[in-house]
C-alpha atoms as a PDB file:
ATOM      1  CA  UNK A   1      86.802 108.574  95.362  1.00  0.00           C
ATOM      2  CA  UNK A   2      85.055 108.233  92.625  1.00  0.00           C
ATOM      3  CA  UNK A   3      83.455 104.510  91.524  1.00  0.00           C
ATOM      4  CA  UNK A   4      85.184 104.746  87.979  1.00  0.00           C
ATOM      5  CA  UNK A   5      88.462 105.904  90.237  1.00  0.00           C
ATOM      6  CA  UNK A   6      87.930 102.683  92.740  1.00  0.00           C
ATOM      7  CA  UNK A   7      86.856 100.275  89.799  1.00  0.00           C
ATOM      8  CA  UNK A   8      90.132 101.045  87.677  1.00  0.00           C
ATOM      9  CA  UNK A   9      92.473 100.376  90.631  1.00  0.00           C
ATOM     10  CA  UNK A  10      91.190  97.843  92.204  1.00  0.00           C
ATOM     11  CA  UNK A  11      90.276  95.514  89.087  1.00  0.00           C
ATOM     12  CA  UNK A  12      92.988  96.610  86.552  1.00  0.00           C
ATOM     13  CA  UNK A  13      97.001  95.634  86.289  1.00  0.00           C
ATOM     14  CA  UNK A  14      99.137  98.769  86.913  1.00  0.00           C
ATOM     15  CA  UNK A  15     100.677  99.810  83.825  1.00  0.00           C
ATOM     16  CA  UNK A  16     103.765 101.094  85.399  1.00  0.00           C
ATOM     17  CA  UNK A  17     106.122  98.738  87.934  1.00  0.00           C
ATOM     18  CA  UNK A  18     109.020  99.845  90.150  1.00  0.00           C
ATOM     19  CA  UNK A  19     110.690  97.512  88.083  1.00  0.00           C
ATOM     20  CA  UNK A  20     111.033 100.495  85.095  1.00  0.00           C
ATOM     21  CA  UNK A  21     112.715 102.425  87.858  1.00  0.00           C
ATOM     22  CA  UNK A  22     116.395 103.241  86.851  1.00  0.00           C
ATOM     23  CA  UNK A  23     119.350 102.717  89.019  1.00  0.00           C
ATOM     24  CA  UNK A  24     119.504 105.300  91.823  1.00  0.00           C
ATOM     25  CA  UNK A  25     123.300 104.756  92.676  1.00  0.00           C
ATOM     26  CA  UNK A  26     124.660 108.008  93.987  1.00  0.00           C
ATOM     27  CA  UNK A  27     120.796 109.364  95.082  1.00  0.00           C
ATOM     28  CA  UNK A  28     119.910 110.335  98.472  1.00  0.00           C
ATOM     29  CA  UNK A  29     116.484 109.366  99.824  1.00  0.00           C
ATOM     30  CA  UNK A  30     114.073 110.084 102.792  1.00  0.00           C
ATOM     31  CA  UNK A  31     110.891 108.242 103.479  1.00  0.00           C
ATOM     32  CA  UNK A  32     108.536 109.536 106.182  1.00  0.00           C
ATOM     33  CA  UNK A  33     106.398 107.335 107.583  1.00  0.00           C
ATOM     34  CA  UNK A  34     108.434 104.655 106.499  1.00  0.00           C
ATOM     35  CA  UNK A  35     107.931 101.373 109.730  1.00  0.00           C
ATOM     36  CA  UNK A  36     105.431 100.302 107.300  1.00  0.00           C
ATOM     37  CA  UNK A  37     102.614 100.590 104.509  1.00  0.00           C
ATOM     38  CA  UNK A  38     103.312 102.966 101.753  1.00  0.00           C
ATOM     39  CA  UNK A  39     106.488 103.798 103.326  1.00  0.00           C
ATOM     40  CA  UNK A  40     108.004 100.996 103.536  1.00  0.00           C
ATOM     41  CA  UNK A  41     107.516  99.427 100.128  1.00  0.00           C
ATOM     42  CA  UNK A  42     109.116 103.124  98.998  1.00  0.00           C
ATOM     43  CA  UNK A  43     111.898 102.676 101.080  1.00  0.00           C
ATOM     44  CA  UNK A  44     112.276  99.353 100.173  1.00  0.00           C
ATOM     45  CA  UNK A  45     112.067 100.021  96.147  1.00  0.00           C
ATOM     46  CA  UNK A  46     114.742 103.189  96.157  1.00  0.00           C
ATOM     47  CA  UNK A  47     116.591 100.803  98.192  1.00  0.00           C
ATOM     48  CA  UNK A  48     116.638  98.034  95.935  1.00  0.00           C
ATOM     49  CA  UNK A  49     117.637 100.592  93.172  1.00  0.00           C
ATOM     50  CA  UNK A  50     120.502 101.642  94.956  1.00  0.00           C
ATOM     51  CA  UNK A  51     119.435 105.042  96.593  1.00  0.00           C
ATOM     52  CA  UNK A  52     120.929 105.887 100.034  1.00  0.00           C
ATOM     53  CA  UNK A  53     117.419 105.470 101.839  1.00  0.00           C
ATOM     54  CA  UNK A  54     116.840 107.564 105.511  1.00  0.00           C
ATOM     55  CA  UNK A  55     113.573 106.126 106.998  1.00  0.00           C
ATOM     56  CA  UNK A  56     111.486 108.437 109.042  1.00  0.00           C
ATOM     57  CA  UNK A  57     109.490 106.847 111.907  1.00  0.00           C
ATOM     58  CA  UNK A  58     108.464 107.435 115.573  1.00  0.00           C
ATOM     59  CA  UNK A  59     109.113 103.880 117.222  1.00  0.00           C
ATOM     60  CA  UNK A  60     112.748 103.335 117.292  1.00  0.00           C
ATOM     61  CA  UNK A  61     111.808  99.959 117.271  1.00  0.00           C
ATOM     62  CA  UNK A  62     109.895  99.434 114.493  1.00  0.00           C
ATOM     63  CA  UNK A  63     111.193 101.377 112.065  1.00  0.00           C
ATOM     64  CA  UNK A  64     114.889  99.525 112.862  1.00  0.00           C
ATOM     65  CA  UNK A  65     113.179  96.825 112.165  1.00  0.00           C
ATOM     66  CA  UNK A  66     111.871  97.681 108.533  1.00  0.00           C
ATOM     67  CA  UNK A  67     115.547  99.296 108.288  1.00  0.00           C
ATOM     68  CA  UNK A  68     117.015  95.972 109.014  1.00  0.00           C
ATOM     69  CA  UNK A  69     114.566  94.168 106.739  1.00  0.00           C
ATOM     70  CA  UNK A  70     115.900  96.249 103.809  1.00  0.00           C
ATOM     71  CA  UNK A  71     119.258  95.974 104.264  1.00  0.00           C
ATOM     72  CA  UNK A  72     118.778  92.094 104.017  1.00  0.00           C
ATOM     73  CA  UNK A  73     116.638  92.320 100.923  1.00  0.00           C
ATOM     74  CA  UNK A  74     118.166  94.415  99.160  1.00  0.00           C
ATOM     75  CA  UNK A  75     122.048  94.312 100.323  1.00  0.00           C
ATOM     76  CA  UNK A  76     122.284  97.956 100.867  1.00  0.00           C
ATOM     77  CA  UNK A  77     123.954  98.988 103.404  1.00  0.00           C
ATOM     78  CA  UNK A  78     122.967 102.746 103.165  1.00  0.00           C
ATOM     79  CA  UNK A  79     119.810 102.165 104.496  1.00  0.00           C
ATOM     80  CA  UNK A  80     119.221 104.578 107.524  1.00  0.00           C
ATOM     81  CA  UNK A  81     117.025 105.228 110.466  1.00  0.00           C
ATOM     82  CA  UNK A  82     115.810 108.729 111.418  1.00  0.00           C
ATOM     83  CA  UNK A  83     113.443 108.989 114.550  1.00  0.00           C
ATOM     84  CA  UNK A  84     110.696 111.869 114.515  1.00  0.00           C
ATOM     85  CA  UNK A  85     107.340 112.297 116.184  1.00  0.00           C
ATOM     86  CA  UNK A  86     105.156 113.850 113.819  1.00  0.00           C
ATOM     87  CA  UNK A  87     102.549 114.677 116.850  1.00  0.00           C
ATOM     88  CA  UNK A  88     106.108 116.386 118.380  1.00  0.00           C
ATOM     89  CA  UNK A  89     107.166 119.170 115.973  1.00  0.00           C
ATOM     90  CA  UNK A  90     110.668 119.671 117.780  1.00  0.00           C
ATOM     91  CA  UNK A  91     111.825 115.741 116.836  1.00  0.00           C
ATOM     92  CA  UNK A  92     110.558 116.857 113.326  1.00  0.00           C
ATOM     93  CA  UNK A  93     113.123 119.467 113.068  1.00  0.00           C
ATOM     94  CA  UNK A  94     115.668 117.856 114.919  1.00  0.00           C
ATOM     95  CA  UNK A  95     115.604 114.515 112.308  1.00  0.00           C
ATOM     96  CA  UNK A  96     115.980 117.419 109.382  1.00  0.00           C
ATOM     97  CA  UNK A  97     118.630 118.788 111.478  1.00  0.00           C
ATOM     98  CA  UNK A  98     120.494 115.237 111.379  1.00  0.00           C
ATOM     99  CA  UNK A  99     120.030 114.608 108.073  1.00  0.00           C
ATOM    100  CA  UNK A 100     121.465 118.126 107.126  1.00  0.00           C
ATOM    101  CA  UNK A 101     124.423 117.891 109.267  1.00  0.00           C
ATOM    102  CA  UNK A 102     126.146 115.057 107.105  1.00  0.00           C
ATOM    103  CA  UNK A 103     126.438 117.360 104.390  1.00  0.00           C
ATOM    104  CA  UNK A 104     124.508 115.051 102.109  1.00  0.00           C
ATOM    105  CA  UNK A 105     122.550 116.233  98.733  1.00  0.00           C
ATOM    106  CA  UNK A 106     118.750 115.609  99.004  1.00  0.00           C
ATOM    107  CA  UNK A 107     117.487 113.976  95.415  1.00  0.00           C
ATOM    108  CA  UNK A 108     114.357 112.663  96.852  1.00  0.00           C
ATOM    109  CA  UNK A 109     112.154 113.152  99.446  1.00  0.00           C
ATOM    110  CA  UNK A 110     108.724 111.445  99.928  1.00  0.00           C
ATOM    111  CA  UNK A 111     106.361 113.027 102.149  1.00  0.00           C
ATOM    112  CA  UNK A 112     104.800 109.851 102.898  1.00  0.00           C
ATOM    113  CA  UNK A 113     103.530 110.106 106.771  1.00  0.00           C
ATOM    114  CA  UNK A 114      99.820 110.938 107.406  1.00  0.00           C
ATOM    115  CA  UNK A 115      96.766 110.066 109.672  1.00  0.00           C
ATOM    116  CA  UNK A 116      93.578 109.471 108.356  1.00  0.00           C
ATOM    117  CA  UNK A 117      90.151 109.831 110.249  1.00  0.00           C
ATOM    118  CA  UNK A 118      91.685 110.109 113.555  1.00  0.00           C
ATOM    119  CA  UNK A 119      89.318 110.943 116.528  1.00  0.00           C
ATOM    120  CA  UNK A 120      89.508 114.602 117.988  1.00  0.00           C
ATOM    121  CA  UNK A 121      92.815 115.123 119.348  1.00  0.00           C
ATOM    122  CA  UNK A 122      96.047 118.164 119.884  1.00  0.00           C
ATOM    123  CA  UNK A 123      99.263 117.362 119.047  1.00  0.00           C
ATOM    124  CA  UNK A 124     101.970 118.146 121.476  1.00  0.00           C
ATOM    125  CA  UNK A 125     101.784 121.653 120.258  1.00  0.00           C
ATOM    126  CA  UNK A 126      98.356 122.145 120.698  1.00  0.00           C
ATOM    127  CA  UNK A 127      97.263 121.659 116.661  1.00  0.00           C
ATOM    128  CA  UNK A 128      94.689 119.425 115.876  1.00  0.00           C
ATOM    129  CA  UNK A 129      96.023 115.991 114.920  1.00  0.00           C
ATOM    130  CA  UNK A 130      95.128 114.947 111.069  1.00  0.00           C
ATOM    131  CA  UNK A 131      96.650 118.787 110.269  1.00  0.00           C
ATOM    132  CA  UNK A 132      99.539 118.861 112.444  1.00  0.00           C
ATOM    133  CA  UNK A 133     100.605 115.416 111.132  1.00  0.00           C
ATOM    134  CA  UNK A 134      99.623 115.245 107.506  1.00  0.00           C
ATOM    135  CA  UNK A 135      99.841 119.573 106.612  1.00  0.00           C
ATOM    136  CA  UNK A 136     101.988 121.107 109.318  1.00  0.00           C
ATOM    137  CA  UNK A 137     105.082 118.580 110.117  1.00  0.00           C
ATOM    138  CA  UNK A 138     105.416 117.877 106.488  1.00  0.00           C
ATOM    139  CA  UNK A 139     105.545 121.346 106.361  1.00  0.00           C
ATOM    140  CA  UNK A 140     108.382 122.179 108.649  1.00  0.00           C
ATOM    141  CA  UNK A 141     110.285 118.795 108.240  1.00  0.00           C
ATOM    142  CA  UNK A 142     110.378 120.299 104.386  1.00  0.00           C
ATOM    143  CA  UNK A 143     111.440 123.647 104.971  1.00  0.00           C
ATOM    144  CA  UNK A 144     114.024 122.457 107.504  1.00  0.00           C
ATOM    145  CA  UNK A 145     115.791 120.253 105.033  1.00  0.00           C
ATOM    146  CA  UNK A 146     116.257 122.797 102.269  1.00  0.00           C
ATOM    147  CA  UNK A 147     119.523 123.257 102.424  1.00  0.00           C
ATOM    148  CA  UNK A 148     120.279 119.430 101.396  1.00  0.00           C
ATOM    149  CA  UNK A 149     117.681 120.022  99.037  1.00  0.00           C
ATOM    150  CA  UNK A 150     119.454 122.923  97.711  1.00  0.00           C
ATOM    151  CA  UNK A 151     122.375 120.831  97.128  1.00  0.00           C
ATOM    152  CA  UNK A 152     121.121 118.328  94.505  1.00  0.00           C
ATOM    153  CA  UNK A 153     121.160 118.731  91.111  1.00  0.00           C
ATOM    154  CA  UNK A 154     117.546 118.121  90.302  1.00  0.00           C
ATOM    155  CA  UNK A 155     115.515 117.772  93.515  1.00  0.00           C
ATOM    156  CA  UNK A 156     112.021 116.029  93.730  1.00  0.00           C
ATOM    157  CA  UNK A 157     109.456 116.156  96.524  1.00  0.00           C
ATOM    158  CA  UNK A 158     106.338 114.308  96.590  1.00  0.00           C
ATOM    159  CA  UNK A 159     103.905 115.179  98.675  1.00  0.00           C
ATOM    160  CA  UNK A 160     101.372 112.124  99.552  1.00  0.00           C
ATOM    161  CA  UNK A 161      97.716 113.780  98.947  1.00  0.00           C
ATOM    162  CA  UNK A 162      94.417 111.997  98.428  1.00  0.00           C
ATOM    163  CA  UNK A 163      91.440 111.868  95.680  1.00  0.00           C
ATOM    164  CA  UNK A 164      89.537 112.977  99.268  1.00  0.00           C
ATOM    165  CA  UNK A 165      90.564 116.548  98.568  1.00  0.00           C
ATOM    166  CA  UNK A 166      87.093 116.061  96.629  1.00  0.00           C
ATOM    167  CA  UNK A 167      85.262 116.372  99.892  1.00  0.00           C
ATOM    168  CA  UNK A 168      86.273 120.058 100.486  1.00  0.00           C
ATOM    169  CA  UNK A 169      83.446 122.666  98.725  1.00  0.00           C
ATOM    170  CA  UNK A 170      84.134 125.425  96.792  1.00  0.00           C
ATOM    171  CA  UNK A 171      84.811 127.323 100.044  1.00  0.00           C
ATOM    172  CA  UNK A 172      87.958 125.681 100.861  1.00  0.00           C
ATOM    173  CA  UNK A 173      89.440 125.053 104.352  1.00  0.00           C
ATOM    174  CA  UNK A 174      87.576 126.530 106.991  1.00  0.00           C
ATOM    175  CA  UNK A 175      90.455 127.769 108.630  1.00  0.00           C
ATOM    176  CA  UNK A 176      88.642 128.830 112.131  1.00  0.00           C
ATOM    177  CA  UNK A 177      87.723 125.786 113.698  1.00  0.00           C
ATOM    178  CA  UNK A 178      91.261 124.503 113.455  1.00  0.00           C
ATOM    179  CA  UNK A 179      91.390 123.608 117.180  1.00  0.00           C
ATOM    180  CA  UNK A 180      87.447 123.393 118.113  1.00  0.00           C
ATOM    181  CA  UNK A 181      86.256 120.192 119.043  1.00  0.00           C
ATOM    182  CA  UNK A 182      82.785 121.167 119.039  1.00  0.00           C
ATOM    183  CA  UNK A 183      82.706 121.454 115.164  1.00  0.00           C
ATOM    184  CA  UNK A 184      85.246 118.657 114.492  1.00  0.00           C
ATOM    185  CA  UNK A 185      84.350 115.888 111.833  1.00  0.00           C
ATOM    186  CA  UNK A 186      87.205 113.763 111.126  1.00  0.00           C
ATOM    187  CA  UNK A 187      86.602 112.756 107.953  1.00  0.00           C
ATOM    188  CA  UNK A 188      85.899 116.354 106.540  1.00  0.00           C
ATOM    189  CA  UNK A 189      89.312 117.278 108.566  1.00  0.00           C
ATOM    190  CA  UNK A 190      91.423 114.737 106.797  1.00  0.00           C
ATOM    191  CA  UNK A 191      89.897 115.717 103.006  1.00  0.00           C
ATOM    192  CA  UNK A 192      90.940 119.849 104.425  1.00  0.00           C
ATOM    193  CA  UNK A 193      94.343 118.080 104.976  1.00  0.00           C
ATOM    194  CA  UNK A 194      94.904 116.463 101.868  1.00  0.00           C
ATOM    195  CA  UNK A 195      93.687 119.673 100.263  1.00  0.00           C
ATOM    196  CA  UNK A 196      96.351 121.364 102.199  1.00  0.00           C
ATOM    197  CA  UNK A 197      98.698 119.259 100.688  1.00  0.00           C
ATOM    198  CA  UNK A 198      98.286 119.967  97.107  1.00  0.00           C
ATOM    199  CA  UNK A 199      98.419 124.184  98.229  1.00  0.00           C
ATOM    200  CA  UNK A 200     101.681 123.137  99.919  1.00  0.00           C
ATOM    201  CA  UNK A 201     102.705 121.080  96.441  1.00  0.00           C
ATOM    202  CA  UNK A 202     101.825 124.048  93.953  1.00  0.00           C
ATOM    203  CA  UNK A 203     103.056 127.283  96.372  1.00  0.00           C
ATOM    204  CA  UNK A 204     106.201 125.072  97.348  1.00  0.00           C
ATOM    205  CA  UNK A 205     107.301 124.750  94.128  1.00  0.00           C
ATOM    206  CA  UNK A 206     106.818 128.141  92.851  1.00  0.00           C
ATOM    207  CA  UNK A 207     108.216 129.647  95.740  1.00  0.00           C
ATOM    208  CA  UNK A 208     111.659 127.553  94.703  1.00  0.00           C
ATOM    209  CA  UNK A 209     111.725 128.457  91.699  1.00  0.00           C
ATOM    210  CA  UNK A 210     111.319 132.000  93.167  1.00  0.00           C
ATOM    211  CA  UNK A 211     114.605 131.663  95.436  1.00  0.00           C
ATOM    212  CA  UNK A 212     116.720 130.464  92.547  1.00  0.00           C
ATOM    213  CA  UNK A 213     115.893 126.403  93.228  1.00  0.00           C
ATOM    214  CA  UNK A 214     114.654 126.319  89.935  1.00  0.00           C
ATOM    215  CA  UNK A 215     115.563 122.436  89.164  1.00  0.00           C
ATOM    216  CA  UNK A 216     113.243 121.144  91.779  1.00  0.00           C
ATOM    217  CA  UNK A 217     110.435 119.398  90.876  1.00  0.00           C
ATOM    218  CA  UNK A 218     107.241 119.133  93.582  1.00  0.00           C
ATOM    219  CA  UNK A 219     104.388 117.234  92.996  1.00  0.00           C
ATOM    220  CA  UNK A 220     101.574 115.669  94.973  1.00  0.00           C
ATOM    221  CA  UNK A 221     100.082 111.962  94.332  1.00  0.00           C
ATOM    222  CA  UNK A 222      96.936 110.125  95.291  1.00  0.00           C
ATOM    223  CA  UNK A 223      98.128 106.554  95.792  1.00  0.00           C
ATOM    224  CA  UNK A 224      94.706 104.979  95.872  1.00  0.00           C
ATOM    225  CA  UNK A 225      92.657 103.586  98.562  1.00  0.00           C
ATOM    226  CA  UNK A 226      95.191 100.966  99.865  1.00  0.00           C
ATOM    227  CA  UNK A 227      95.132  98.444 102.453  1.00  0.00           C
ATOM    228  CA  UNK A 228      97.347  99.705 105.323  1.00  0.00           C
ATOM    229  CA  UNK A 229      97.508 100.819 109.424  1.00  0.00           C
ATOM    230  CA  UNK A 230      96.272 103.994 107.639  1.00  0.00           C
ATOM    231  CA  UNK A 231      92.587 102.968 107.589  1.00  0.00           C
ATOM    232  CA  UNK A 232      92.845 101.706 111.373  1.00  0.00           C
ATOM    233  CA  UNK A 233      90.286 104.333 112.402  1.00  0.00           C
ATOM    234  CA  UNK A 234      88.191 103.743 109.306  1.00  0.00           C
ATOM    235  CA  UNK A 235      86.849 100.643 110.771  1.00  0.00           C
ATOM    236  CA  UNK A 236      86.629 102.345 113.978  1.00  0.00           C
ATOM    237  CA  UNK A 237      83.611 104.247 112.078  1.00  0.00           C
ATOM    238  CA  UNK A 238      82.327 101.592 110.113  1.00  0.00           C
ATOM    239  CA  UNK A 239      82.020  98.761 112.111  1.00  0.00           C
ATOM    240  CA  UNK A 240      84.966  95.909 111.823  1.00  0.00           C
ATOM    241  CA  UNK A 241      82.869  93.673 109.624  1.00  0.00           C
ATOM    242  CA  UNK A 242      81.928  95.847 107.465  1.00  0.00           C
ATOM    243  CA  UNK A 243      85.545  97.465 107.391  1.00  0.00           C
ATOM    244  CA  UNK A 244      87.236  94.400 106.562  1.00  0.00           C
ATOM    245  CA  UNK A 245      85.408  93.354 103.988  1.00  0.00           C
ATOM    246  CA  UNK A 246      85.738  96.871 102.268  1.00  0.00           C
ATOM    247  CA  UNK A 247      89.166  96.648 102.867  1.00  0.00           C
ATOM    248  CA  UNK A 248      89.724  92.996 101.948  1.00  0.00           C
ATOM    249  CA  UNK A 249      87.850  93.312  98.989  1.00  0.00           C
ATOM    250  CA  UNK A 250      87.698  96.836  97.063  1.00  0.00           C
ATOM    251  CA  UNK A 251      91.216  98.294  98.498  1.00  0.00           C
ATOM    252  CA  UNK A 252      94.877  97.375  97.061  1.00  0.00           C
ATOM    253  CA  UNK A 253      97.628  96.592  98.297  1.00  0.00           C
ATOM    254  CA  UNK A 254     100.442  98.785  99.510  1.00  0.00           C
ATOM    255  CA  UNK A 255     102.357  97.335  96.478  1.00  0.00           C
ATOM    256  CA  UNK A 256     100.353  98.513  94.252  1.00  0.00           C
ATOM    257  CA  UNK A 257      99.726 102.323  96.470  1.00  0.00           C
ATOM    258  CA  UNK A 258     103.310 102.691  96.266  1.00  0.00           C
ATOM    259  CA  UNK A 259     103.601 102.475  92.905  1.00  0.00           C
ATOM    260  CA  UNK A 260     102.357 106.294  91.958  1.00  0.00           C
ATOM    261  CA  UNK A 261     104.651 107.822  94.452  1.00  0.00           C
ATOM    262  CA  UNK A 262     108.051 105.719  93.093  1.00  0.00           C
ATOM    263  CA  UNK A 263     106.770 106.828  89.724  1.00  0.00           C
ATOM    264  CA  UNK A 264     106.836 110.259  90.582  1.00  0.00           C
ATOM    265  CA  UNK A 265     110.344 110.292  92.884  1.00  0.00           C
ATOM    266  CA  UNK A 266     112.149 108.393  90.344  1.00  0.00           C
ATOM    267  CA  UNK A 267     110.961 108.110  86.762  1.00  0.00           C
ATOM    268  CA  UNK A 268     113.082 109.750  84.327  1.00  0.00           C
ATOM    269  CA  UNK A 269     109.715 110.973  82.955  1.00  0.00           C
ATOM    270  CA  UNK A 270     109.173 113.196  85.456  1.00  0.00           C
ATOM    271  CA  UNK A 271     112.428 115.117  84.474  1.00  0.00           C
ATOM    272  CA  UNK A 272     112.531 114.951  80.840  1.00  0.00           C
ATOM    273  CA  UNK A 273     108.533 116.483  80.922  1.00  0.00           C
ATOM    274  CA  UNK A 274     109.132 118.567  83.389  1.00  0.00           C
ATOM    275  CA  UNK A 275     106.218 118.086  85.698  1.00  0.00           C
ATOM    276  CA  UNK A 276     106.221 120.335  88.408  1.00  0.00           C
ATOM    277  CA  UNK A 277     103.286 121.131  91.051  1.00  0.00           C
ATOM    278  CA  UNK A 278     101.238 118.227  89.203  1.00  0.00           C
ATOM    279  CA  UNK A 279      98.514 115.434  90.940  1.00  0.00           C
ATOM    280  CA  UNK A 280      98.966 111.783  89.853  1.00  0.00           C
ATOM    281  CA  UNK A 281      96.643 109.161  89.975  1.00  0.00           C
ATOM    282  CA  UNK A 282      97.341 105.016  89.908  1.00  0.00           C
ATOM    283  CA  UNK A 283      98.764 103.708  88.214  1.00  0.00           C
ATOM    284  CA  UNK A 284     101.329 106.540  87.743  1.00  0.00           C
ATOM    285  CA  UNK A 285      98.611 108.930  85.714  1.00  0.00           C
ATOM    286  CA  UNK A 286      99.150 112.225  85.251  1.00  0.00           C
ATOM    287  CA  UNK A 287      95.145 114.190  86.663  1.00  0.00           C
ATOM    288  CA  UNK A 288      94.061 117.349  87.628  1.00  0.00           C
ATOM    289  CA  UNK A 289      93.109 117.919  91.471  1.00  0.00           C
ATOM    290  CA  UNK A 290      89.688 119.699  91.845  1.00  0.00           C
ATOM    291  CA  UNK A 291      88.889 123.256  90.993  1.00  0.00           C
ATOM    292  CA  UNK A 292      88.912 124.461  94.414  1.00  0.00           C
ATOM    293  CA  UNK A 293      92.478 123.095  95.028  1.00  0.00           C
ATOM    294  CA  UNK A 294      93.309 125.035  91.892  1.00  0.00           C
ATOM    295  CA  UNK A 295      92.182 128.072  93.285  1.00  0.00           C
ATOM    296  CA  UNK A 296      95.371 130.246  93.720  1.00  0.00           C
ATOM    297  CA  UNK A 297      94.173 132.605  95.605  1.00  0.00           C
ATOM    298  CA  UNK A 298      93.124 129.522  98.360  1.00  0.00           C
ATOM    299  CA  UNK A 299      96.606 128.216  98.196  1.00  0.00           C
ATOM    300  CA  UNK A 300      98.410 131.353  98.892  1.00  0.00           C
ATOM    301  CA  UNK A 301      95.971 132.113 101.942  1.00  0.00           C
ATOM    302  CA  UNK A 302      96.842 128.350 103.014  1.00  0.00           C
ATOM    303  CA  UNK A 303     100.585 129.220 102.968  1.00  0.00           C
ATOM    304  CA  UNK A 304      99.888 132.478 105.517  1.00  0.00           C
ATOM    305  CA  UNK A 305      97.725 130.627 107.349  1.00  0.00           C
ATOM    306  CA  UNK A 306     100.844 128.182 107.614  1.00  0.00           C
ATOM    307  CA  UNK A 307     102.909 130.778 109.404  1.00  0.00           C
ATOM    308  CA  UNK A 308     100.529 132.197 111.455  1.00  0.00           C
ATOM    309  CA  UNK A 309      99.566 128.744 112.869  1.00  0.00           C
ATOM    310  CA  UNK A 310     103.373 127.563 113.421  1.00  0.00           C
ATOM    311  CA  UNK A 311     103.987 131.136 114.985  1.00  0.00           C
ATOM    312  CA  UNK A 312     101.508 130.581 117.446  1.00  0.00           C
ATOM    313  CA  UNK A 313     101.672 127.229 118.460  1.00  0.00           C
ATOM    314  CA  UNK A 314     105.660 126.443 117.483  1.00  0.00           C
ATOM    315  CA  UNK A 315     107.522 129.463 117.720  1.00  0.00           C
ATOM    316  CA  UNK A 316     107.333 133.326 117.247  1.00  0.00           C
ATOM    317  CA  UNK A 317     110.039 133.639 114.758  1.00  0.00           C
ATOM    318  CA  UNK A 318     109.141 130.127 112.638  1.00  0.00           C
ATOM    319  CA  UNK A 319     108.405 131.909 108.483  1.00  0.00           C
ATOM    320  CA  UNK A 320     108.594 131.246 105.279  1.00  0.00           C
ATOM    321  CA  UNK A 321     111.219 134.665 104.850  1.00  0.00           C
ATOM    322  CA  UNK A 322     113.607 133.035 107.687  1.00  0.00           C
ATOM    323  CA  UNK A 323     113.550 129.597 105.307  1.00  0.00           C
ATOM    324  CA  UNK A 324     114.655 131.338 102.128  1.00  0.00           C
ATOM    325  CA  UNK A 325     111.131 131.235 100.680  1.00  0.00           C
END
């Protein structure tokens, strides 16, 4: 993040509030990592807009209780619980599966859930844990929902990213040391991740618009450096002193992070100028990602590299042909 970047949203009044959100009556919404933070305030704002609102979490528990939260905030009653482990890449496609099966459009879906600095670890499939979270179970939850996606009229998909994508070099993801522990630094992991994301924004939406989806509008956001369970292994680093008062201090509040992504799933702006495979800032600023993460030829390599690494660690016949893309 750059101290201009950091200055600006920490110090300045957002320009754009969830309150210039229109009604969402008759939208369908999913939230991943949605028990709290970033999530939740989405959730909660779609909710209050009227958008049928599915909340993705792992703890039954907890994310009930945000669901039950809602409901008494806002009203709603369509406000929905789906459980998936995004360490567990079966629940993933099994909460996709759900939501499919009730023959539901999909108008909005904010690919909210992510780990940040997280010590060396392998998910359940054997993938390292900031990329099977934040790249690859965003990656098949996505592709497993398509066909509710496919059934709205003008589909949008945000993909949460991060101003850390700045911490990659002009040689990109080093895809080799995916799984080696011996070379593993989380915090140039998670800025590989969040570069990820923006490949899986920009090939995403040109491989709809490929396969006939060509209303769908995919775009990634950096929310800001916000004050949530996120940075939980931040102060791990840091020290706790020192981490708190960063965090109390310099970092905003998950009202304020939130505010990018709502922009971006529900604005009418977003329609009527046709942003698609675009980065926003806060407060709900239209940027442009790094060079590297521009690189086409990167992104397309990340997208193989996608398959291969779900084929080998998920299952043999898991590609992008099989999904329709």
């Amino acid at each position: 993040m750059t101290i201009g970047s950091l200055f600006t949203q920490t110090f300045f009044q957002p320009s754009w509030t969830a309150r210039e959100l229109p009604s969402l009556t008759g939208k369908v919404a999913i939230v991943t990592g949605a028990s709290a933070g970033l999530g939740k305030v989405t959730a909660l704002e779609l909710a209050r807009k009227g958008a049928h609102v599915f909340l993705v979490g792992r703890s039954e528990a907890k994310t009930q209780a945000v669901v039950d939260d809602i409901k008494r905030e806002t009203g709603s009653s369509k406000v929905e619980l789906l459980l998936a482990d995004f360490l567990d890449l079966p629940t993933v496609e099994a909460a996709a599966d759900k939501f499919v099966a009730r023959g539901l459009p999909l108008d909005i879906l904010v690919n909210n859930a992510g780990i940040m600095h997280a010590p060396f670890e392998l998910s359940k499939q054997g993938i390292e844990s900031q990329f099977a979270v934040n790249h690859f179970a965003t990656t098949v939850f996505t592709v497993r929902l398509l066909p509710a996606i496919k059934r709205a009229a003008v589909p949008r998909i945000v993909n949460l990213s991060s101003l850390a994508h700045l911490g990659v070099d002009s040689k990109g993801i080093d895809y080799a040391i995916l799984n080696d522990e011996a070379k593993y630094d989380r915090f140039a992991r998670y800025s590989e991740t969040k570069l990820a994301n923006i490949y899986f924004t920009t090939q995403l939406q040109k491989r709809l618009e490929a396969a006939g989806v060509k209303s769908a509008l995919v775009n990634a956001v950096h929310p800001g450096v916000v004050k949530t369970e996120l940075m939980r292994h931040r102060t791990e680093v840091t020290g706790s002193a020192i981490g708190s008062v960063m965090i109390n201090s310099l970092f905003i509040s998950a009202d304020k992070g939130a505010l990018t992504q709502l922009y971006v799933a529900a604005d009418p702006e977003i329609e009527a100028k046709q942003y698609r495979g675009r980065y926003f800032v806060p407060y709900a600023a239209l940027a442009e990602p790094t060079a590297v993460a521009k690189n086409e030829e990167f992104a397309a390599k990340t997208w193989e590299w996608t398959q291969e690494i779900l084929q080998k660690h998920f299952r043999k016949s898991w590609s992008w042909a099989a999904a329709g893309l």
